[in-house]
Protein backbone atom coordinates (compact mmCIF):
# COMPACT_ATOMS: atom_id res chain seq x y z
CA UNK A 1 -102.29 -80.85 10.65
CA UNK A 2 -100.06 -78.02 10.06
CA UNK A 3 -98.09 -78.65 13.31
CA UNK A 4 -97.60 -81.84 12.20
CA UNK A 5 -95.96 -80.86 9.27
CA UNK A 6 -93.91 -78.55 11.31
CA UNK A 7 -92.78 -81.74 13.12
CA UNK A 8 -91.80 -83.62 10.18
CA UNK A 9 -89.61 -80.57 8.30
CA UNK A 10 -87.99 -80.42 12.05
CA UNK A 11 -87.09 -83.76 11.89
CA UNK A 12 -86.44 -83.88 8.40
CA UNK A 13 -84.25 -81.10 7.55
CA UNK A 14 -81.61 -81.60 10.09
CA UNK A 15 -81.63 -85.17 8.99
CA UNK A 16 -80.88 -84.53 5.46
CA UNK A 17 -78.54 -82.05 6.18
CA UNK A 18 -76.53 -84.43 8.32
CA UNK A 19 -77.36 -87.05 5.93
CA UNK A 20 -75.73 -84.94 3.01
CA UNK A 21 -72.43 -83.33 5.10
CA UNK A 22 -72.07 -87.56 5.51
CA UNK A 23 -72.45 -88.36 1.49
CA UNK A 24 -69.88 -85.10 1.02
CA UNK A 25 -67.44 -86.45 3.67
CA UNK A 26 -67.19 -90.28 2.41
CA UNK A 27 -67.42 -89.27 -1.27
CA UNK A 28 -64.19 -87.18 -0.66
CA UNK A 29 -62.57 -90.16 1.40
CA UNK A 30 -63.11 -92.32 -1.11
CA UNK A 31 -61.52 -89.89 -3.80
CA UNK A 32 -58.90 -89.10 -1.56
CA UNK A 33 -58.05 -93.12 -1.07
CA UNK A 34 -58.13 -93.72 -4.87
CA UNK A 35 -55.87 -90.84 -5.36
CA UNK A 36 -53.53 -92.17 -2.42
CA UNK A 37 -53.21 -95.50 -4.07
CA UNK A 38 -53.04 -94.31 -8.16
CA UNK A 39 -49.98 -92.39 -6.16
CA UNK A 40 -48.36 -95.59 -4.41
CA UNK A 41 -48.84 -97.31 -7.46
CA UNK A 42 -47.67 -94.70 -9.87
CA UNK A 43 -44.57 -94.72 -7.31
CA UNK A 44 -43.84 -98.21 -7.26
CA UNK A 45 -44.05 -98.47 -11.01
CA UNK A 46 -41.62 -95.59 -11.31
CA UNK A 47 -39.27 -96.87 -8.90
CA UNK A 48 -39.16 -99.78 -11.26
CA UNK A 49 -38.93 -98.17 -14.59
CA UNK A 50 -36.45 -95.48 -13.80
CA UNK A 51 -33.47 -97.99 -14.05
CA UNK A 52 -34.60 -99.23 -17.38
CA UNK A 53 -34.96 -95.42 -18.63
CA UNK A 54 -31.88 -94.55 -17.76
CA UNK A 55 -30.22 -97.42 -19.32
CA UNK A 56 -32.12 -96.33 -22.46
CA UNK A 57 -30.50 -93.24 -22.11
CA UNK A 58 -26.95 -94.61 -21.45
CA UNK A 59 -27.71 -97.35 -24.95
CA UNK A 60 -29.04 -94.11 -27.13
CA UNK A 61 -25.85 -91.74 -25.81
CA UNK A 62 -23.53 -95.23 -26.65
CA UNK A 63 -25.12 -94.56 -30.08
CA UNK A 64 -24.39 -91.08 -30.75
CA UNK A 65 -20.85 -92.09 -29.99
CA UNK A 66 -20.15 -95.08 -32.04
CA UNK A 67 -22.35 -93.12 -35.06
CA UNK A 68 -20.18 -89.85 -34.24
CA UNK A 69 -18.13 -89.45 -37.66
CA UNK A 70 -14.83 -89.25 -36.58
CA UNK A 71 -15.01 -92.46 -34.34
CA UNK A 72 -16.99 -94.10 -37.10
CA UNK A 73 -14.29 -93.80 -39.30
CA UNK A 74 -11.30 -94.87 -37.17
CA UNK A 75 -13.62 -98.35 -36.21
CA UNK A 76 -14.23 -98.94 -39.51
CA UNK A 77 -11.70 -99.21 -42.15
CA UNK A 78 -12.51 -99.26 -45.87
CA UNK A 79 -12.20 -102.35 -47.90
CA UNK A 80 -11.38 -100.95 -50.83
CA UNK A 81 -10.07 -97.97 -52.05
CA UNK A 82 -13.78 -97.57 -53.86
CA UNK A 83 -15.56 -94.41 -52.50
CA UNK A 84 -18.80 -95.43 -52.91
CA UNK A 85 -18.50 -99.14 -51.12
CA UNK A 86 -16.91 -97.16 -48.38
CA UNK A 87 -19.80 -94.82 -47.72
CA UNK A 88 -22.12 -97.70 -48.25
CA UNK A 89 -20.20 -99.89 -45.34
CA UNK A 90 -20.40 -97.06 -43.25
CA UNK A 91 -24.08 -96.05 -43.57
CA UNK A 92 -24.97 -99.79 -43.31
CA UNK A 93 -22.79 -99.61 -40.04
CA UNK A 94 -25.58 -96.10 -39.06
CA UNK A 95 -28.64 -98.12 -39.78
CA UNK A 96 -27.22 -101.78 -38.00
CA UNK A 97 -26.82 -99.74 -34.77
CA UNK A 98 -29.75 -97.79 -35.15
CA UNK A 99 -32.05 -100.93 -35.22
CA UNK A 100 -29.84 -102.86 -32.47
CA UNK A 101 -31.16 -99.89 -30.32
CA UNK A 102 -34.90 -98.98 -32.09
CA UNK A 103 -36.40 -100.67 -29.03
CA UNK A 104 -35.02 -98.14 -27.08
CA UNK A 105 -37.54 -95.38 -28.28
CA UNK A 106 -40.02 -96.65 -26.06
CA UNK A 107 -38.13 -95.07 -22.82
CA UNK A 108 -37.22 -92.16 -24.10
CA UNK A 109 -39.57 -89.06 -25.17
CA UNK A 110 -40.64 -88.22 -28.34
CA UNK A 111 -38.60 -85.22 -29.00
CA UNK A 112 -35.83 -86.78 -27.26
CA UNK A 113 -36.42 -89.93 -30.35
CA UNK A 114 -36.72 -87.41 -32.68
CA UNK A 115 -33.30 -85.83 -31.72
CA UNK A 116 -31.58 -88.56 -32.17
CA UNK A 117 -32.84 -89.46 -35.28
CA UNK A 118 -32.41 -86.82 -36.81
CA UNK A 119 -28.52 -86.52 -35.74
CA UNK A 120 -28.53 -90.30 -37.19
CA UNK A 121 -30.18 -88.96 -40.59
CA UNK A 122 -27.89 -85.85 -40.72
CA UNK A 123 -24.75 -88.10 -40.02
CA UNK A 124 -25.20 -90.35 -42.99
CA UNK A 125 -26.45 -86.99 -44.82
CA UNK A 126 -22.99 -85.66 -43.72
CA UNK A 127 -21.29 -88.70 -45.29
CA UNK A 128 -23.49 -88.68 -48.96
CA UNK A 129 -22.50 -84.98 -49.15
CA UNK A 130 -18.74 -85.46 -48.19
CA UNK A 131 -18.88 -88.50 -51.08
CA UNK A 132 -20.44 -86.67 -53.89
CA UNK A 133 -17.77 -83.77 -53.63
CA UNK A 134 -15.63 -83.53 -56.50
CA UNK A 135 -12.15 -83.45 -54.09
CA UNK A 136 -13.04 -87.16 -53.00
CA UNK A 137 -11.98 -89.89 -55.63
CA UNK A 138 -10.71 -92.61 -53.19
CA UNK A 139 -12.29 -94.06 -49.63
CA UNK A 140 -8.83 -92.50 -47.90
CA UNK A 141 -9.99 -89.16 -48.91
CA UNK A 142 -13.69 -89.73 -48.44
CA UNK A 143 -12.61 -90.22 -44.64
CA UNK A 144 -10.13 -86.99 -45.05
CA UNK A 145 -13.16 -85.00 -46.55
CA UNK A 146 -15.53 -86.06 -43.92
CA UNK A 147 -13.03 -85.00 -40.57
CA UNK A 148 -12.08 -81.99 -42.18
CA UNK A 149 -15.75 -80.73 -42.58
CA UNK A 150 -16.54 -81.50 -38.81
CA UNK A 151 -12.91 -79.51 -37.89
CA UNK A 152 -15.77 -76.02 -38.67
CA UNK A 153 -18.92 -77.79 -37.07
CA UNK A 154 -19.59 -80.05 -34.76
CA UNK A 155 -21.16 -83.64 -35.38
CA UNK A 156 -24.99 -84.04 -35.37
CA UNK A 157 -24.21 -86.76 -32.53
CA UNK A 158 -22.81 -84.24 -30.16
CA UNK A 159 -25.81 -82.24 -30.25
CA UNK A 160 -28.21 -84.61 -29.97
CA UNK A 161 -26.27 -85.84 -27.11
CA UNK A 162 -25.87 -82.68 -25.28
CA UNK A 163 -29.73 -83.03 -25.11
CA UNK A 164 -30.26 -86.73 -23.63
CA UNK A 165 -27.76 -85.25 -21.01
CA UNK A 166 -30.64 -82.76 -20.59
CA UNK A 167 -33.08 -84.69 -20.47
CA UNK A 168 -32.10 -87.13 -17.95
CA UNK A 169 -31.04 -84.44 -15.56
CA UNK A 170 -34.59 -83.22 -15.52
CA UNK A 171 -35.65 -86.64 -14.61
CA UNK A 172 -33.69 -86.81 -11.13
């Protein structure tokens, strides 16, 4: 009886060690297949979003320009000479390009969205402020108050610009 059972652990050990070094072996070339293909796909998928990123990227920097202040101001004219109409066409001129582009914020990262909104907030910030100073009575010198503030500074736009540019080179 006990050389029997001799037998069977001789045949039985080697068998479940083979039996195991095969589980071990398919296992990983299964998990190395699935990673293969999440990678082909993840490839493909890029390949096809890139192009539609970076033309997020080139709408959102088209943004920062049109919402710059001094460009702003020399597209839009005022209608009146009335300070406060003027700063309310321009900052309903802000928000109208803002939400032709809001879909945008879907390509681009958070902090990148972030940016940019906050160089549109600071923009129409930078307009309020230039209105409720005491110099500025008409819409002519609204305009003159605003450009002469960004002659010390430079516009929220640029900045938030100078970091899409950053962005998208880390992408290549």
């Amino acid at each position: 009886m006990e050389q029997q059972l001799i037998d069977l652990l001789m045949y039985s050990v080697p068998t479940l060690i083979t039996g195991a070094i095969a589980y071990l072996f398919f296992r990983e070339h299964v998990e190395n297949e699935n990673n293969r293909r999440n990678f082909l796909i993840t490839k493909d998928l890029q390949k096809e979003a890139f192009p539609i990123r970076l033309q997020a990227y080139e709408r959102m920097s088209l943004f920062l320009e049109r919402i710059a202040p001094a460009k702003l101001l020399t597209r839009i004219n005022p209608t009146s000479s009335n300070k406060e109409d003027y700063e309310n066409l321009l900052t309903a001129a802000i928000e109208q390009e803002f939400e032709h582009n809001l879909s945008q914020q879907i390509y681009v990262s958070d902090q990148c969205w972030n940016i940019i909104m906050a160089a549109k907030n600071a923009t129409i910030q930078l307009i309020r402020k230039a209105n409720m100073n005491e110099k500025t009575d008409t819409a002519n010198k609204l305009r003159e108050v605003i450009l002469t503030e960004l002659m010390d500074k430079s516009s929220p736009s640029k900045a938030a610009l100078s970091y899409i540019k950053q962005e998208v080179g880390e992408l290549w």
